[in-house]
C-alpha atoms as a PDB file:
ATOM      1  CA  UNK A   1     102.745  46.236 -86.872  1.00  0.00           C
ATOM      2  CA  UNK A   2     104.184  47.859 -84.113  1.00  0.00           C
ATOM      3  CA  UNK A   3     104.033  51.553 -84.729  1.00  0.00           C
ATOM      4  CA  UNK A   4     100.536  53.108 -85.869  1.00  0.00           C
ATOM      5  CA  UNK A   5     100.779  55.306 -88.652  1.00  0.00           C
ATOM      6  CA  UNK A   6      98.547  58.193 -89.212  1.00  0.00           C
ATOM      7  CA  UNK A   7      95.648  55.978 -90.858  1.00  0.00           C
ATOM      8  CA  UNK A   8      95.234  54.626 -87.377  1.00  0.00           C
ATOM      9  CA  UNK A   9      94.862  57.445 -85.454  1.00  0.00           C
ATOM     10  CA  UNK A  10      92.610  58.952 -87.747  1.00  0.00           C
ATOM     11  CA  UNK A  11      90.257  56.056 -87.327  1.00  0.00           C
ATOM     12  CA  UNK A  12      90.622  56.346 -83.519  1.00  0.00           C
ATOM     13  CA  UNK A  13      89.740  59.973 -83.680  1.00  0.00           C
ATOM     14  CA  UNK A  14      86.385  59.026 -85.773  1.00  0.00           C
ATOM     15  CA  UNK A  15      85.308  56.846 -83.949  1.00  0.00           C
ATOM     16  CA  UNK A  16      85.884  58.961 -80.530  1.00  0.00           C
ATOM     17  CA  UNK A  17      84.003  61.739 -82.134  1.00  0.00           C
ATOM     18  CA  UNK A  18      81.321  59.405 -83.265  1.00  0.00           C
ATOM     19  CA  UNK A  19      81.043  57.566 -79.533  1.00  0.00           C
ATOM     20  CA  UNK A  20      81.322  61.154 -77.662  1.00  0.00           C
ATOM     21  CA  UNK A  21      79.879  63.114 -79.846  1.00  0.00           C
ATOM     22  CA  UNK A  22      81.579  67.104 -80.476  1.00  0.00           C
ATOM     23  CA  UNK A  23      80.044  68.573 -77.409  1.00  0.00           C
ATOM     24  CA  UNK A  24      80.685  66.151 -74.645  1.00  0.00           C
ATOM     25  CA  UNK A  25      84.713  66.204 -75.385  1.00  0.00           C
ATOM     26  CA  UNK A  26      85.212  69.906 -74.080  1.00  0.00           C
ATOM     27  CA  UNK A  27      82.271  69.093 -71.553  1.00  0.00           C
ATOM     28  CA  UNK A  28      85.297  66.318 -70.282  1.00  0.00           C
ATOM     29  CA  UNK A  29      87.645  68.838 -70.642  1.00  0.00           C
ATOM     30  CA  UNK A  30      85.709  71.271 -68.767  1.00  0.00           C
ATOM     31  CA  UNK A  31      85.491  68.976 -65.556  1.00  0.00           C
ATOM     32  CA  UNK A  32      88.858  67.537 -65.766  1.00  0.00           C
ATOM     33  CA  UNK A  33      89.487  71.597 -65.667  1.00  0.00           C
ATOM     34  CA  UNK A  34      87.412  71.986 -62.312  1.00  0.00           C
ATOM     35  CA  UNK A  35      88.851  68.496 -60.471  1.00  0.00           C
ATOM     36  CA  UNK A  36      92.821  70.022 -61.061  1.00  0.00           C
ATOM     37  CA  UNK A  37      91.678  73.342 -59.928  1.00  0.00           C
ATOM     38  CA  UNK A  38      89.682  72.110 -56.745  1.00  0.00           C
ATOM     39  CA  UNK A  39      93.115  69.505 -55.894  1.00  0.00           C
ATOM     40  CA  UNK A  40      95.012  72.703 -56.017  1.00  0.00           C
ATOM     41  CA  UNK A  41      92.727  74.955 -53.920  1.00  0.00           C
ATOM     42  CA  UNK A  42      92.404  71.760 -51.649  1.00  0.00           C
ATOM     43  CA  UNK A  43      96.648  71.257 -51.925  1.00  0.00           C
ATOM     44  CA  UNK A  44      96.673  75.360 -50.643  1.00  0.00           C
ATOM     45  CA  UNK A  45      94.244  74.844 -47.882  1.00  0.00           C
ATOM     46  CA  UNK A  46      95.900  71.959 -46.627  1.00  0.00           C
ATOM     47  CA  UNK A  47      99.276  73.831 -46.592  1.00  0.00           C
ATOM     48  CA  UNK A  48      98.189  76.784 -44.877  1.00  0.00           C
ATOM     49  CA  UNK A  49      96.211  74.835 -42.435  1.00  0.00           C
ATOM     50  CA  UNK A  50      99.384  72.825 -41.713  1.00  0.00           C
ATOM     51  CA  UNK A  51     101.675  75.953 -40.932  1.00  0.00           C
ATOM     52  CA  UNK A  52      99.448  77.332 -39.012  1.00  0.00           C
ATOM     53  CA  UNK A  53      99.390  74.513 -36.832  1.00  0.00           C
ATOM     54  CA  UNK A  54     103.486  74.580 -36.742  1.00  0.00           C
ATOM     55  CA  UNK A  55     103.342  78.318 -35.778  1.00  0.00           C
ATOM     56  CA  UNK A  56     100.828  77.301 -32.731  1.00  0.00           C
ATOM     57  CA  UNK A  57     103.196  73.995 -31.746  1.00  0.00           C
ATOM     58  CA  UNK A  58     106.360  75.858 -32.004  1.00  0.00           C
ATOM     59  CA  UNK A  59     106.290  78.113 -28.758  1.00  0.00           C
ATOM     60  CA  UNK A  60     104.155  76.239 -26.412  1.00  0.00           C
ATOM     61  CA  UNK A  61     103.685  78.746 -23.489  1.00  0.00           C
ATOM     62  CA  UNK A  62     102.205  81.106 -25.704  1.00  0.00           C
ATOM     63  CA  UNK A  63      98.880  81.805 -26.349  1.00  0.00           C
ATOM     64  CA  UNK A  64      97.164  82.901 -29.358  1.00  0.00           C
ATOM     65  CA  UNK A  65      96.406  86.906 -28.050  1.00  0.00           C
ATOM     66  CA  UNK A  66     100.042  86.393 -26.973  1.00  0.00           C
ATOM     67  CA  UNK A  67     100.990  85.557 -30.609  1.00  0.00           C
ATOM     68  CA  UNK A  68      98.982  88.500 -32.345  1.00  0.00           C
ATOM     69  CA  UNK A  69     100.012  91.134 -29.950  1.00  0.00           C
ATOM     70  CA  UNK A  70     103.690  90.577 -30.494  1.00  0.00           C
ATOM     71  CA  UNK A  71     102.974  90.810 -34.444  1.00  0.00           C
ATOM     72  CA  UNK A  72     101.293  94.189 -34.040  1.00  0.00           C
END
């Protein structure tokens, strides 16, 4: 009783397909897909956004022309 055998998960998959239907699952799939994608352009943003912010505290007589003309 505590393991489930293969006869159980069989049943489980019937009855998702018959719930979901066969098109909705890789619709699901699809916009789990686009979420992880968006967290991970939103995780980039977020990382660039916070070093640019370091380079800006880190010398704090400088301005930003300052900045861009020693880079050049």
């Amino acid at each position: 009783m505590g393991s489930m055998s293969i006869w159980h998960w069989l049943v489980v998959a019937v009855i998702v397909l018959l719930l979901f239907g066969r098109g909705k699952i890789p619709e699901l799939m699809g916009d789990v897909a686009k979420g992880i994608k968006s967290f991970k352009a939103g995780m980039k943003d977020e990382d660039t956004a916070e070093a640019a912010k370091k380079e800006l505290e880190a010398k704090p007589g400088e301005t930003v022309a300052t900045k861009t003309e020693q880079k050049a």
